[in-house]
C-alpha atoms as a PDB file:
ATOM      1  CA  UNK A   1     103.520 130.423 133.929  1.00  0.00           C
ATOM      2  CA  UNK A   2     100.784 130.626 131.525  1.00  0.00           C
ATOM      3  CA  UNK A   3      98.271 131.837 134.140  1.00  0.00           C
ATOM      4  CA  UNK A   4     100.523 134.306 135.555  1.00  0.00           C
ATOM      5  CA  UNK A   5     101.267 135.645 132.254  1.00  0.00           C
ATOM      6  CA  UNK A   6      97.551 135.962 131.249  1.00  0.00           C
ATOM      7  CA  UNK A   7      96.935 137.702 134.551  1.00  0.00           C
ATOM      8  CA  UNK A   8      99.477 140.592 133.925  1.00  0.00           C
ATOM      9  CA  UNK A   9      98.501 140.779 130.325  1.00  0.00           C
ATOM     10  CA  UNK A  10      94.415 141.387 131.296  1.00  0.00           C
ATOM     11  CA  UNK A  11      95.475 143.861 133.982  1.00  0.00           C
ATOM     12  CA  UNK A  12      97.925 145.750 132.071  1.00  0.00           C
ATOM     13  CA  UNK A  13      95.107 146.147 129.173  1.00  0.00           C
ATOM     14  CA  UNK A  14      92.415 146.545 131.459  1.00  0.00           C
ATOM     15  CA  UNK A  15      94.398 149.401 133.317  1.00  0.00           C
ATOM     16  CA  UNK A  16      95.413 150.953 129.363  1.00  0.00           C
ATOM     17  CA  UNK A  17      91.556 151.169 129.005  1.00  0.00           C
ATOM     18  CA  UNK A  18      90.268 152.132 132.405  1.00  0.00           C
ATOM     19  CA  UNK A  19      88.674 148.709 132.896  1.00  0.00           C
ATOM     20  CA  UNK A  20      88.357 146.185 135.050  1.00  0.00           C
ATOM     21  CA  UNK A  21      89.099 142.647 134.504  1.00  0.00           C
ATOM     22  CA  UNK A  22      89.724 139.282 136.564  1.00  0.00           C
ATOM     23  CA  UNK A  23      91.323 135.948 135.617  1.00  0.00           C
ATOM     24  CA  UNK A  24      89.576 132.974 137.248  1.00  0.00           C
ATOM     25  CA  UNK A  25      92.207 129.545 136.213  1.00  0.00           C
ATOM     26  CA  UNK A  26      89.966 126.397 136.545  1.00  0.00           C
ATOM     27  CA  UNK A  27      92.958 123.650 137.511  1.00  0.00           C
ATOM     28  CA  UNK A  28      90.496 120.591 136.788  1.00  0.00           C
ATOM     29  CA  UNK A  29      90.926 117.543 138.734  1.00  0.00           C
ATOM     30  CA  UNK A  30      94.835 117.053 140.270  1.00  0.00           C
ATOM     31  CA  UNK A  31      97.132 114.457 139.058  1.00  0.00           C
ATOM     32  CA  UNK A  32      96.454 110.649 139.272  1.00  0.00           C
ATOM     33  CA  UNK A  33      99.485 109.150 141.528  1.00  0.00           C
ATOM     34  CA  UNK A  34      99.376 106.135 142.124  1.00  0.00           C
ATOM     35  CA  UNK A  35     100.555 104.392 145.623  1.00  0.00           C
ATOM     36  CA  UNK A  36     103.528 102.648 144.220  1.00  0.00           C
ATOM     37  CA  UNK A  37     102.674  99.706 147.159  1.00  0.00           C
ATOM     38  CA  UNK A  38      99.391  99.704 145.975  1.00  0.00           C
ATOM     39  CA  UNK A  39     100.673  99.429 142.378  1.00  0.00           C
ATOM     40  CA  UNK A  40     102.609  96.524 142.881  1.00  0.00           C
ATOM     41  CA  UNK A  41     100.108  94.862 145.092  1.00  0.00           C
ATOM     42  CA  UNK A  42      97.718  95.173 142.471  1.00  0.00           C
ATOM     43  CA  UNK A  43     100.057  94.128 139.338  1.00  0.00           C
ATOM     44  CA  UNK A  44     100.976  90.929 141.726  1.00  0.00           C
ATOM     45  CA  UNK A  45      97.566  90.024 142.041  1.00  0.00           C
ATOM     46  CA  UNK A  46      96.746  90.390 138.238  1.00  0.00           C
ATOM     47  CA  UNK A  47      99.663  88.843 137.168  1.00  0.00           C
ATOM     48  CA  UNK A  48      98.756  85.601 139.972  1.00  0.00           C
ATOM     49  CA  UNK A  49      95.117  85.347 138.656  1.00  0.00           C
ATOM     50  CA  UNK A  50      95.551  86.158 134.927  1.00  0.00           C
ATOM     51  CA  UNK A  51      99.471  85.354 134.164  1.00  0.00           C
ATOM     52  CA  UNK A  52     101.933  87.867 133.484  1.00  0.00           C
ATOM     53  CA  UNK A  53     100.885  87.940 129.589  1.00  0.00           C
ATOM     54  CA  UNK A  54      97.711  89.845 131.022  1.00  0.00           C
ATOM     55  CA  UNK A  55      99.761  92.526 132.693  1.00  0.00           C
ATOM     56  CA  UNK A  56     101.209  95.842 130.734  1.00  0.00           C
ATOM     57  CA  UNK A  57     102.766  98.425 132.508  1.00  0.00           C
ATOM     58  CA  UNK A  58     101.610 101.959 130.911  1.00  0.00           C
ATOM     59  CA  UNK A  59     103.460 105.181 130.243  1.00  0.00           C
ATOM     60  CA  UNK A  60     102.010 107.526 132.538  1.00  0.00           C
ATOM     61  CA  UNK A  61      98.905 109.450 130.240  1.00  0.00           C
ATOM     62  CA  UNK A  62      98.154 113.092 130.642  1.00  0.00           C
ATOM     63  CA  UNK A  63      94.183 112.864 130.698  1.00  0.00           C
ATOM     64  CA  UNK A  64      92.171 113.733 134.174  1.00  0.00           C
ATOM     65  CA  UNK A  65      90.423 111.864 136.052  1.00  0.00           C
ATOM     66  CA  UNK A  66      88.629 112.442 139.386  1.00  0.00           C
ATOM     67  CA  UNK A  67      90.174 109.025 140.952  1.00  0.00           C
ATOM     68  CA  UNK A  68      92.841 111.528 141.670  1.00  0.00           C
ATOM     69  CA  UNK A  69      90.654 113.042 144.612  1.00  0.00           C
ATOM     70  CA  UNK A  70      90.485 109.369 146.108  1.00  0.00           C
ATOM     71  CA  UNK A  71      93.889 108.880 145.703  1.00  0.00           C
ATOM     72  CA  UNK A  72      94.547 111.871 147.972  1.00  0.00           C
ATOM     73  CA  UNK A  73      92.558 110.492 150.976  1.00  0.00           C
ATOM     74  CA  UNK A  74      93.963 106.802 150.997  1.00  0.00           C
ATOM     75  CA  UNK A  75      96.870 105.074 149.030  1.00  0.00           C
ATOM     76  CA  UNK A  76      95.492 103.218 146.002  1.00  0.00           C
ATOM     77  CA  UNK A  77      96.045 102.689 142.512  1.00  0.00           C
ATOM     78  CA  UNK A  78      94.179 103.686 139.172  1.00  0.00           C
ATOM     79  CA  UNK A  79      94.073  99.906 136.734  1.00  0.00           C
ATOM     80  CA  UNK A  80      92.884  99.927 132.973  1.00  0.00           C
ATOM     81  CA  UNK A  81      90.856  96.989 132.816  1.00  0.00           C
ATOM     82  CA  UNK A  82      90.542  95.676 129.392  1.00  0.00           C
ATOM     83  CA  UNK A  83      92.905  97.849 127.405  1.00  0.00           C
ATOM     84  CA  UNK A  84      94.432  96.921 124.208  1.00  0.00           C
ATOM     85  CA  UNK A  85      92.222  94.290 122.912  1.00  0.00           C
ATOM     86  CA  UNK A  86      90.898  94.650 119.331  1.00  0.00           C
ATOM     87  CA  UNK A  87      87.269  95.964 120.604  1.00  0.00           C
ATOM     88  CA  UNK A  88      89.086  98.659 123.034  1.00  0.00           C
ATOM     89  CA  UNK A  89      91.627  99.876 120.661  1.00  0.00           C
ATOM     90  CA  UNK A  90      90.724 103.436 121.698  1.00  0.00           C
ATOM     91  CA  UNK A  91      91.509 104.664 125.601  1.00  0.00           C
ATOM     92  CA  UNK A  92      89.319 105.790 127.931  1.00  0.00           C
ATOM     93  CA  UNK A  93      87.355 109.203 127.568  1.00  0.00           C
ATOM     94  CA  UNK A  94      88.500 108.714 123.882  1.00  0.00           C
ATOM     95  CA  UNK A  95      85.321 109.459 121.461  1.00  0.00           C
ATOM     96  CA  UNK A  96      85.614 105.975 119.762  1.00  0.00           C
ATOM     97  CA  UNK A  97      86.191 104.323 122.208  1.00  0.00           C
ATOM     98  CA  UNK A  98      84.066 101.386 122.704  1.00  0.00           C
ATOM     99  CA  UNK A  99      84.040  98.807 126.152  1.00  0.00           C
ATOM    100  CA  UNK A 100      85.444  95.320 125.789  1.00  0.00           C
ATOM    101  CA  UNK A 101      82.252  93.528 127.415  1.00  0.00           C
ATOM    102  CA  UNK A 102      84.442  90.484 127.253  1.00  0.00           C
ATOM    103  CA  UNK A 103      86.680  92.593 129.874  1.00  0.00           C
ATOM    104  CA  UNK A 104      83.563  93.459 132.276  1.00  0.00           C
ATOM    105  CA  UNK A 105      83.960  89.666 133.562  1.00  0.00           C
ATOM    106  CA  UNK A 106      88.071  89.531 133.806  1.00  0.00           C
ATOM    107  CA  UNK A 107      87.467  93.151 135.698  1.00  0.00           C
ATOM    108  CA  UNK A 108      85.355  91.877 138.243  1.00  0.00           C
ATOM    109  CA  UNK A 109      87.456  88.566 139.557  1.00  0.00           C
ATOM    110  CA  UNK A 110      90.412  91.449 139.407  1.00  0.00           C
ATOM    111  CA  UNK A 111      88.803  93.384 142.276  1.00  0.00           C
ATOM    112  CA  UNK A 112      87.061  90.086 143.483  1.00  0.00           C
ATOM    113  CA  UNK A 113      90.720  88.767 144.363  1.00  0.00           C
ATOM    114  CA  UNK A 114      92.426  92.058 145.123  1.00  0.00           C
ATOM    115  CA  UNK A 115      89.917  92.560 148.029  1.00  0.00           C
ATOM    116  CA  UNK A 116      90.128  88.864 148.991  1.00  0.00           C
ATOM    117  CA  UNK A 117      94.069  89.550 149.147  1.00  0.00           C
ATOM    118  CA  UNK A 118      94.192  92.392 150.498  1.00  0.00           C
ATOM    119  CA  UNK A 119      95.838  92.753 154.003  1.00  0.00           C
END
């Protein structure tokens, strides 16, 4: 709605004034959806390696993220790895926000496993 509206609005002042004008909307990367198979495959596998204190289910977050364009080729599923500890009390892409390098290890016998699982 917001693009339409600024659309009309720049041609209606541009043809007021005997200009020319053009509205160019940059989308940005498309929603993250995760596979909801993939999802669960991946939450069982956390919650078999690290216990099911390790696993948090999230509110879906409005940021982008270009995992979105993978997502659209093959099912899959987008993990924070390492959220919510005292040293990563900030999310992603969040100017404070600093890596849990106690995470980096946990993070790699995640994928280590899910691959190993995987059928």
């Amino acid at each position: 709605m917001l693009a339409r509206e600024l659309k009309q609005t720049v041609e209606a002042l541009c043809a007021a004034w005997g200009a020319n004008g053009e509205v160019v909307v940059d989308w940005g990367t498309p929603p993250v959806v995760n596979d909801e198979r993939m999802s669960r495959y991946a939450a069982e596998v956390a919650v078999r390696q690290f216990g099911r204190e390790s696993v948090a289910y999230v509110q879906p977050v409005m940021g982008g993220e270009d995992f979105s364009y993978y997502l659209q080729e093959k099912p899959g599923a987008f993990l924070f790895v390492g959220m919510g500890g005292e040293n990563s009390k900030y999310p992603h892409h969040h100017p404070r926000f600093d890596l849990d390098e106690e995470a980096i290890p946990v993070g790699i016998e995640l994928f280590v496993q899910l691959v190993k699982h995987f059928s």
